[in-house]
PDB file of N, CA and C in Angstrom:
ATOM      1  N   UNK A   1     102.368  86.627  73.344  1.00  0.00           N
ATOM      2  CA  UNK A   1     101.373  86.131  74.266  1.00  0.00           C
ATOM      3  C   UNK A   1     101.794  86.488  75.688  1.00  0.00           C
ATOM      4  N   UNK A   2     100.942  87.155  76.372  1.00  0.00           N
ATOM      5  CA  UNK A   2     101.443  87.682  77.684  1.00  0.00           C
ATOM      6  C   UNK A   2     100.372  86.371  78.624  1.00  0.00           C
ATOM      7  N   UNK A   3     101.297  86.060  79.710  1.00  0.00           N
ATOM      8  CA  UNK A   3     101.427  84.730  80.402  1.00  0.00           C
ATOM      9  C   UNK A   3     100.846  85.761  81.257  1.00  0.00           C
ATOM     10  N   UNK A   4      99.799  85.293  82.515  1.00  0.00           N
ATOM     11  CA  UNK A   4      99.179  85.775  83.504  1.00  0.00           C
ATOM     12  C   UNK A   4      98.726  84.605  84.739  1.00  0.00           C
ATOM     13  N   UNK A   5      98.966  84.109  86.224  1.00  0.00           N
ATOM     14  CA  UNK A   5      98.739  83.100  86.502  1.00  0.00           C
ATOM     15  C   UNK A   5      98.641  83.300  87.575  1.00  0.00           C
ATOM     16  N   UNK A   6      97.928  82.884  88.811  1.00  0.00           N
ATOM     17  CA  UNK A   6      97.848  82.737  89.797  1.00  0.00           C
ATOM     18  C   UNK A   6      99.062  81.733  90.803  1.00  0.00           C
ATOM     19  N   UNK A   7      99.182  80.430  89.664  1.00  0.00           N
ATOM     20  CA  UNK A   7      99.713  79.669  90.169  1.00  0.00           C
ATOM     21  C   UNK A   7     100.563  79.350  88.978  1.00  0.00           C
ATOM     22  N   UNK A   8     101.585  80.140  88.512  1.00  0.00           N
ATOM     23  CA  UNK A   8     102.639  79.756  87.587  1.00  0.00           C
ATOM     24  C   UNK A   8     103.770  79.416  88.348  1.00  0.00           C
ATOM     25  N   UNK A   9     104.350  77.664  87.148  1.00  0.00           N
ATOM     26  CA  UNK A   9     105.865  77.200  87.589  1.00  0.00           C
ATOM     27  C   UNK A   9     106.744  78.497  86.721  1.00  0.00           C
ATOM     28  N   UNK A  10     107.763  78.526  87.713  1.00  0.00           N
ATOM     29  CA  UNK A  10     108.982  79.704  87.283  1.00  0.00           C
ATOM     30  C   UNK A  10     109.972  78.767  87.050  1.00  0.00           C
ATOM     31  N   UNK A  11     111.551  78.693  86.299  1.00  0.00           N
ATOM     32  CA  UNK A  11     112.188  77.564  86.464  1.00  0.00           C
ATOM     33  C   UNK A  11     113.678  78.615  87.524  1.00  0.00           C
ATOM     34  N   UNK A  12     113.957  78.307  88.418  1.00  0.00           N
ATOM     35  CA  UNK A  12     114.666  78.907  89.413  1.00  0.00           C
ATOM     36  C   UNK A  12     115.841  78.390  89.943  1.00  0.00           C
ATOM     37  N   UNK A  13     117.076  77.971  89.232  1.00  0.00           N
ATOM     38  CA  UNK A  13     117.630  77.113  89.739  1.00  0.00           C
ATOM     39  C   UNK A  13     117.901  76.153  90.132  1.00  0.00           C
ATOM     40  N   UNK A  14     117.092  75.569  88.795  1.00  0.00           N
ATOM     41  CA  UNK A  14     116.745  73.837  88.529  1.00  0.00           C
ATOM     42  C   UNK A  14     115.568  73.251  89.560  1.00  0.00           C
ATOM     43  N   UNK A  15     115.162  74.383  89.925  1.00  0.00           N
ATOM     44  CA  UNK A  15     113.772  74.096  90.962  1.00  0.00           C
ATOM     45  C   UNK A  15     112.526  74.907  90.214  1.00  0.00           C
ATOM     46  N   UNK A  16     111.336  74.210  90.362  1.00  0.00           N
ATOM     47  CA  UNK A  16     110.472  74.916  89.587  1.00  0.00           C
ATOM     48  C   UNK A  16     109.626  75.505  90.904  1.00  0.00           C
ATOM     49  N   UNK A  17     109.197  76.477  90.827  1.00  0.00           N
ATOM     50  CA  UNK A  17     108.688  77.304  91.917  1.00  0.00           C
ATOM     51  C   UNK A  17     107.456  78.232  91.367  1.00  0.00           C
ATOM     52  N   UNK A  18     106.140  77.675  92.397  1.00  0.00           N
ATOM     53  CA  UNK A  18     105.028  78.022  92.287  1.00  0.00           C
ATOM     54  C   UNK A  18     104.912  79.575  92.856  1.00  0.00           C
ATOM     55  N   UNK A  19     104.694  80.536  91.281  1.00  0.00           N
ATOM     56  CA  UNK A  19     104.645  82.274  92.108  1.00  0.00           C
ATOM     57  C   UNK A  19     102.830  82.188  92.126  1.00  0.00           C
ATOM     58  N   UNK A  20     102.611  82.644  93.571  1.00  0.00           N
ATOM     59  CA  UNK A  20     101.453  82.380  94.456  1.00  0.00           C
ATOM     60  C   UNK A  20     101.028  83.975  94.907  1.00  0.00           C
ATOM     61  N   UNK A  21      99.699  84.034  94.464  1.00  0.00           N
ATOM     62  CA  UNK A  21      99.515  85.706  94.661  1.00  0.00           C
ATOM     63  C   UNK A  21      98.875  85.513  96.026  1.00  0.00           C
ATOM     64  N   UNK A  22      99.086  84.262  96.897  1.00  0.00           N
ATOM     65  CA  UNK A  22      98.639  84.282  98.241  1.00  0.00           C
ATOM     66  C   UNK A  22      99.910  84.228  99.249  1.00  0.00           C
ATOM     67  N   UNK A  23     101.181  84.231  98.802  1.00  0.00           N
ATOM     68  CA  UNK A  23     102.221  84.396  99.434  1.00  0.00           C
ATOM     69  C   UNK A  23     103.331  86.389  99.514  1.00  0.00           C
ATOM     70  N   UNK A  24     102.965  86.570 100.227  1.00  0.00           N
ATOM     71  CA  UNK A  24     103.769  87.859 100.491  1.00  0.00           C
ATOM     72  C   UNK A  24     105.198  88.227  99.455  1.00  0.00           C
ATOM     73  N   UNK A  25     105.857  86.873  99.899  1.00  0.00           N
ATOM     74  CA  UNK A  25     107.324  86.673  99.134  1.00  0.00           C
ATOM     75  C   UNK A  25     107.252  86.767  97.980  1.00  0.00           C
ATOM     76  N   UNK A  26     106.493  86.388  97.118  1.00  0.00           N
ATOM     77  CA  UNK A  26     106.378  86.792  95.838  1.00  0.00           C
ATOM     78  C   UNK A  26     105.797  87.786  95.291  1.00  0.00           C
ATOM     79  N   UNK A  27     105.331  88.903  95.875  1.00  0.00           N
ATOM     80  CA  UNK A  27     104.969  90.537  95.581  1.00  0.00           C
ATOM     81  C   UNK A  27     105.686  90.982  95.832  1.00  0.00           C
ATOM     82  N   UNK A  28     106.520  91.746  94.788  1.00  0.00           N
ATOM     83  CA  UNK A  28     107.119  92.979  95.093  1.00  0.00           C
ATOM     84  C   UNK A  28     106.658  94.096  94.446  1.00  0.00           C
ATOM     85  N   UNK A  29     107.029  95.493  95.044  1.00  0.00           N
ATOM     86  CA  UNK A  29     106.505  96.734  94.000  1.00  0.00           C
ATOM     87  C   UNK A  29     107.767  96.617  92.841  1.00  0.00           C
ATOM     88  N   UNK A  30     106.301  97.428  91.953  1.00  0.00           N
ATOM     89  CA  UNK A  30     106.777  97.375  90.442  1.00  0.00           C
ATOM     90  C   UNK A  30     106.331  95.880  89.736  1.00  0.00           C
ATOM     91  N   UNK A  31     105.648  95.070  90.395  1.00  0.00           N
ATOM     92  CA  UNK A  31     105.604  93.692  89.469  1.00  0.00           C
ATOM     93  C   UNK A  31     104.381  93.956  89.347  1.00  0.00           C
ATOM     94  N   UNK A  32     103.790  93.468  88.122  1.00  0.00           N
ATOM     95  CA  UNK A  32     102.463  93.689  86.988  1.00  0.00           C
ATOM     96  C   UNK A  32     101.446  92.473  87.748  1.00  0.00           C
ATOM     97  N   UNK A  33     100.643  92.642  88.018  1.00  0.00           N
ATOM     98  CA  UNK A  33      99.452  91.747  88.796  1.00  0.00           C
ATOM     99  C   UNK A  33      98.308  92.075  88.440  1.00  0.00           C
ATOM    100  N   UNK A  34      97.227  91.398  88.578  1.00  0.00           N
ATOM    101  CA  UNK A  34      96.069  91.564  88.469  1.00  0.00           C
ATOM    102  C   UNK A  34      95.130  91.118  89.645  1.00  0.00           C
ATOM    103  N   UNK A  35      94.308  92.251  90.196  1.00  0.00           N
ATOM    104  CA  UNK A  35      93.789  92.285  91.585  1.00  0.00           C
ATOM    105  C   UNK A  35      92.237  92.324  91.613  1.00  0.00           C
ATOM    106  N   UNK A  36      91.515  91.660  92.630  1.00  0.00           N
ATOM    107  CA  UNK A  36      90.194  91.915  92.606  1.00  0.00           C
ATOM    108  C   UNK A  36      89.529  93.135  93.816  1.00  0.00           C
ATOM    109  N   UNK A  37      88.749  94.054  93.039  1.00  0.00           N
ATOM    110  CA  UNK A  37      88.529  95.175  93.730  1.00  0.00           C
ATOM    111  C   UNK A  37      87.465  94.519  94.793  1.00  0.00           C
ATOM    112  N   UNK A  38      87.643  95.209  96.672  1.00  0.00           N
ATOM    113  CA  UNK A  38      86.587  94.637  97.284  1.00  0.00           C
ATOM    114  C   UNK A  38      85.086  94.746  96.572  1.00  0.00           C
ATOM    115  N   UNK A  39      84.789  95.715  95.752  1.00  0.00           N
ATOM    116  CA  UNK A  39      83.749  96.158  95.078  1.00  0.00           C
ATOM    117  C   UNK A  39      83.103  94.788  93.894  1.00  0.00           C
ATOM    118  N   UNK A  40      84.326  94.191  93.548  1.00  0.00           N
ATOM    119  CA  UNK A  40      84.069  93.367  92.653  1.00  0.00           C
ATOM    120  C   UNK A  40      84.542  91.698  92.933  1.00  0.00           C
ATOM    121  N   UNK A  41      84.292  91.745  94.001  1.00  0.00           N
ATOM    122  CA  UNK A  41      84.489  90.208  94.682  1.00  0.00           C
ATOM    123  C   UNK A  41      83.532  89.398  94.256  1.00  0.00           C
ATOM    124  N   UNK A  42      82.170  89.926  93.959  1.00  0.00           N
ATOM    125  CA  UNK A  42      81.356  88.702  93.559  1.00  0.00           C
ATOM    126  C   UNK A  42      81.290  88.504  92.123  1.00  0.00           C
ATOM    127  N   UNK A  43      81.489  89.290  91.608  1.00  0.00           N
ATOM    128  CA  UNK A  43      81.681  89.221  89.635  1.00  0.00           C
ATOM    129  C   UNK A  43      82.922  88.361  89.540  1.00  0.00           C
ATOM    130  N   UNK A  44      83.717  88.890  90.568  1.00  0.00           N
ATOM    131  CA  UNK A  44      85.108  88.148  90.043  1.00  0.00           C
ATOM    132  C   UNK A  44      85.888  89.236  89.524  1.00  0.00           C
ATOM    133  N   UNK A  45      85.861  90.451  88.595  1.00  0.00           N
ATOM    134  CA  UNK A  45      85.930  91.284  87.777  1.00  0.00           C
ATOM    135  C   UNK A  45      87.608  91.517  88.183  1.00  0.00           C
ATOM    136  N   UNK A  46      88.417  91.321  87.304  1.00  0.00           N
ATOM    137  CA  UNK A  46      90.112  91.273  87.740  1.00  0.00           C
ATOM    138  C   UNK A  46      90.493  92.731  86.890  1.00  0.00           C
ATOM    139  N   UNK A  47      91.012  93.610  87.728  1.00  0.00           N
ATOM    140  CA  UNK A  47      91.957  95.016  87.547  1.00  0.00           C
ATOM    141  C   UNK A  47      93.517  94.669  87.978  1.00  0.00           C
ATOM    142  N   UNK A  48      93.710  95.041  86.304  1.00  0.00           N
ATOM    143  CA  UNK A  48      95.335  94.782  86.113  1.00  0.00           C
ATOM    144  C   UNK A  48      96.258  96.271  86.290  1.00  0.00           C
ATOM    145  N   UNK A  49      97.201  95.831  86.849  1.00  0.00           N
ATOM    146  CA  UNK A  49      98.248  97.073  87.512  1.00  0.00           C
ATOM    147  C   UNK A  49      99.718  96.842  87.853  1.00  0.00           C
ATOM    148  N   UNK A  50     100.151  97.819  88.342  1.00  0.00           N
ATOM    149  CA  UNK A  50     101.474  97.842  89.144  1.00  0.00           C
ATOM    150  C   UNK A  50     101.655  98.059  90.233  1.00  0.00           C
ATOM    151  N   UNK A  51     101.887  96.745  91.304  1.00  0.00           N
ATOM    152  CA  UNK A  51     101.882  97.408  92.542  1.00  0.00           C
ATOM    153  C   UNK A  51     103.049  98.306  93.049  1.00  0.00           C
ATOM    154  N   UNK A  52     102.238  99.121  93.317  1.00  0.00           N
ATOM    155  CA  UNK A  52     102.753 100.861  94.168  1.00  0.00           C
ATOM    156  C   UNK A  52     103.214 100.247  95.941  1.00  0.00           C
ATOM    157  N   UNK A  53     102.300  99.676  96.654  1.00  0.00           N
ATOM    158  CA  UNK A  53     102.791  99.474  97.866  1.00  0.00           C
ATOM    159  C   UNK A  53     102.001  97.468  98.181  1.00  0.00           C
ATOM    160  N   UNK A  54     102.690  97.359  99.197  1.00  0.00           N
ATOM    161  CA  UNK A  54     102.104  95.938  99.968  1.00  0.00           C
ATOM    162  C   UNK A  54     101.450  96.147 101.213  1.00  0.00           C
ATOM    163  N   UNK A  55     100.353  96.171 101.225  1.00  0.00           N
ATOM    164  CA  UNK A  55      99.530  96.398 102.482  1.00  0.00           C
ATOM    165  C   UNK A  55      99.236  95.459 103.485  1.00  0.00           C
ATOM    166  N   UNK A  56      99.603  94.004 102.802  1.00  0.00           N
ATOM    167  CA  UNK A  56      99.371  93.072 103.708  1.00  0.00           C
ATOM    168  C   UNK A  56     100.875  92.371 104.364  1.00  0.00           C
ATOM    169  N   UNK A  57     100.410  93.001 106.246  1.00  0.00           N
ATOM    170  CA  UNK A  57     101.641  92.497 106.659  1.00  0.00           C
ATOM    171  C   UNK A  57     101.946  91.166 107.215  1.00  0.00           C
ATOM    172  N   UNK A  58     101.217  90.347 106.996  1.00  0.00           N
ATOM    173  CA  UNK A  58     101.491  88.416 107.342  1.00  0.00           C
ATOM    174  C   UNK A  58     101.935  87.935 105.925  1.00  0.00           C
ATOM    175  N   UNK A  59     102.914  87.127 106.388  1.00  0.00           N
ATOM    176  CA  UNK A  59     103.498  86.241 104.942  1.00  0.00           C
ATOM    177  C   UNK A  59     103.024  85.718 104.278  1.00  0.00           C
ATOM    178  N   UNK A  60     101.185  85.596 104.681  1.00  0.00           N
ATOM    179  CA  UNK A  60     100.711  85.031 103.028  1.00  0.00           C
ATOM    180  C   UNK A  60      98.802  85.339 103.743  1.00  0.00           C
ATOM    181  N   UNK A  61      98.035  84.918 102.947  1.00  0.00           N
ATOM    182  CA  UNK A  61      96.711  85.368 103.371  1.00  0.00           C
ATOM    183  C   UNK A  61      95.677  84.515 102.010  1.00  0.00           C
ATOM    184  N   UNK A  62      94.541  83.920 102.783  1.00  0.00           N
ATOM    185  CA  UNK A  62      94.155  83.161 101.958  1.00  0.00           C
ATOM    186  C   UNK A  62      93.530  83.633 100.675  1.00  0.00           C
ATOM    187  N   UNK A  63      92.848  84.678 100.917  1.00  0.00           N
ATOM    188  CA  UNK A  63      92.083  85.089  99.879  1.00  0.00           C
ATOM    189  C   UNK A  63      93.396  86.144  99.104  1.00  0.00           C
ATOM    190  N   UNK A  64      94.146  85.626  98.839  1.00  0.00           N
ATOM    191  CA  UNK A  64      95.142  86.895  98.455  1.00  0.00           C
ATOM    192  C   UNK A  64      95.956  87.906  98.931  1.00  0.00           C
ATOM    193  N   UNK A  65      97.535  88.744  98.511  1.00  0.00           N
ATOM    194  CA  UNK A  65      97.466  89.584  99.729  1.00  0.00           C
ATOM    195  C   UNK A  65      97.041  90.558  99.157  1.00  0.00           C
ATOM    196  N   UNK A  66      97.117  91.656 100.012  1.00  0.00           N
ATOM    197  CA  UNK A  66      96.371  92.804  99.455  1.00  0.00           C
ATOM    198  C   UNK A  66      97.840  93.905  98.892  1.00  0.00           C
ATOM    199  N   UNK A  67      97.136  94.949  97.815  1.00  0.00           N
ATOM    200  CA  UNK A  67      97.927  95.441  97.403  1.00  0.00           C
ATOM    201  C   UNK A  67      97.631  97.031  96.689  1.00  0.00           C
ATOM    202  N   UNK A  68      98.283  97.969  96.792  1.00  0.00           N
ATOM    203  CA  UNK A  68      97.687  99.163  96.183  1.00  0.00           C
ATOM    204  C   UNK A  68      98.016  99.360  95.136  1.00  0.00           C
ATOM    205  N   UNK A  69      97.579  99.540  93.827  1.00  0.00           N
ATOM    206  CA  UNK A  69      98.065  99.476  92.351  1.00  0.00           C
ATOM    207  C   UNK A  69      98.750 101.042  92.115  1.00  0.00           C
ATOM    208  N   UNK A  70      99.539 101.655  91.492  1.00  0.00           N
ATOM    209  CA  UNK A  70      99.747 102.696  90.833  1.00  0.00           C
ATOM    210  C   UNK A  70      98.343 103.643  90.538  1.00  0.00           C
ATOM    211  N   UNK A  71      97.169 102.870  90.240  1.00  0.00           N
ATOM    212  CA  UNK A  71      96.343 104.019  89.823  1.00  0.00           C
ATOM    213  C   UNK A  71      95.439 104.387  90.926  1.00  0.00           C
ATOM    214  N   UNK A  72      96.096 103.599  92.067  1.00  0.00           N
ATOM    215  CA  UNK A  72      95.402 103.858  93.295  1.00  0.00           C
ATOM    216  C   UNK A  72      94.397 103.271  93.887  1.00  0.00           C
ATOM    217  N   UNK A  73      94.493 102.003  93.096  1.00  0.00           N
ATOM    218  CA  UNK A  73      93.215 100.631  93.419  1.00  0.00           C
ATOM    219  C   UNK A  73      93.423 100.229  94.445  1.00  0.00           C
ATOM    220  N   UNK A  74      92.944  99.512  95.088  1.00  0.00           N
ATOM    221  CA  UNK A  74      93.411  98.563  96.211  1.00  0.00           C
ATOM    222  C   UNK A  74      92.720  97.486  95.903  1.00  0.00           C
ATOM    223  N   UNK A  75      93.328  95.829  96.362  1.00  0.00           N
ATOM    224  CA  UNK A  75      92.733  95.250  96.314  1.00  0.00           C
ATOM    225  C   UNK A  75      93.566  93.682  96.555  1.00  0.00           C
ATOM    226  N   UNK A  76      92.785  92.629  96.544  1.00  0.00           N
ATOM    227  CA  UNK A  76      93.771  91.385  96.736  1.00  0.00           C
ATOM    228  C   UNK A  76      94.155  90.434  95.522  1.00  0.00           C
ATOM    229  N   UNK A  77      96.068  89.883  95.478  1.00  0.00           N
ATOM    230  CA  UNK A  77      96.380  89.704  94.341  1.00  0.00           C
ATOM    231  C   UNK A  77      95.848  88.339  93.798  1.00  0.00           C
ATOM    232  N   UNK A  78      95.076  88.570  92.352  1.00  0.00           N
ATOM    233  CA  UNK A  78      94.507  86.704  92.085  1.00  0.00           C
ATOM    234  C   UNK A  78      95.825  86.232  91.118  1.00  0.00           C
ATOM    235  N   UNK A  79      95.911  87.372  90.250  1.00  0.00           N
ATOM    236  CA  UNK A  79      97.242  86.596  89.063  1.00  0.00           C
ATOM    237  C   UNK A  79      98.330  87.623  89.318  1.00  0.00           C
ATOM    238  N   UNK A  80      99.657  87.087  89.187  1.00  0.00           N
ATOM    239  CA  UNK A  80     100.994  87.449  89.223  1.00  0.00           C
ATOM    240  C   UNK A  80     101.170  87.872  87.606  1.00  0.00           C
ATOM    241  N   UNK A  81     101.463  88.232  86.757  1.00  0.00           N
ATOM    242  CA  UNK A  81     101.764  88.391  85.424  1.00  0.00           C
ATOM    243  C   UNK A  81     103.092  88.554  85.185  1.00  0.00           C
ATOM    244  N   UNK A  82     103.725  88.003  84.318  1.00  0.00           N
ATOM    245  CA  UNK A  82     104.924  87.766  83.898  1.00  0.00           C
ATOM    246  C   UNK A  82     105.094  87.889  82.005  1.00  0.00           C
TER     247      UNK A  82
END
C-alpha cells in the first residue's frame, strides 16, 4: 500500500512531525509528490512525479509550493508521498 498525504505524521525522533506540501522544508529534489497542474486547479486533477527543481523561493506558500516534476510539469505540491 503506497501512503500518499498532504498532511502525514512522520515519527522523527520521538517527535511526530507534520510533512506539509505547503512548507518549503519539506521538498526536496528526488522526493515522489503529487502536484496540481495550473491547468487543472479547478478539477482538482493531481499529477504524480519527481521533483526535478523547487521554484518556490519563500519558506512555505499557501496554496502549495511550487515545483517542476522530472517530466517537466510544473505545478503546486498537494501530497508528499512516502
Amino acid at each position: 500500500m503506497k501512503l500518499c498525504s498532504a498532511r502525514k505524521l512522520e515519527w522523527f525522533g520521538g517527535y511526530n512531525i507534520i510533512m506539509d506540501g505547503k512548507k518549503r522544508l519539506n521538498i526536496t529534489q528526488g522526493l515522489k509528490v503529487k502536484i496540481v497542474l495550473k491547468q487543472d486547479q479547478k478539477s482538482g486533477k493531481l499529477t504524480e512525479g519527481v521533483v526535478k527543481d523547487i521554484l518556490t523561493n519563500s519558506p512555505s506558500h499557501p496554496h502549495g509550493i511550487k515545483v517542476r516534476l522530472d517530466s517537466g510539469d510544473v505545478g503546486r505540491v498537494k501530497e508528499i508521498c512516502r
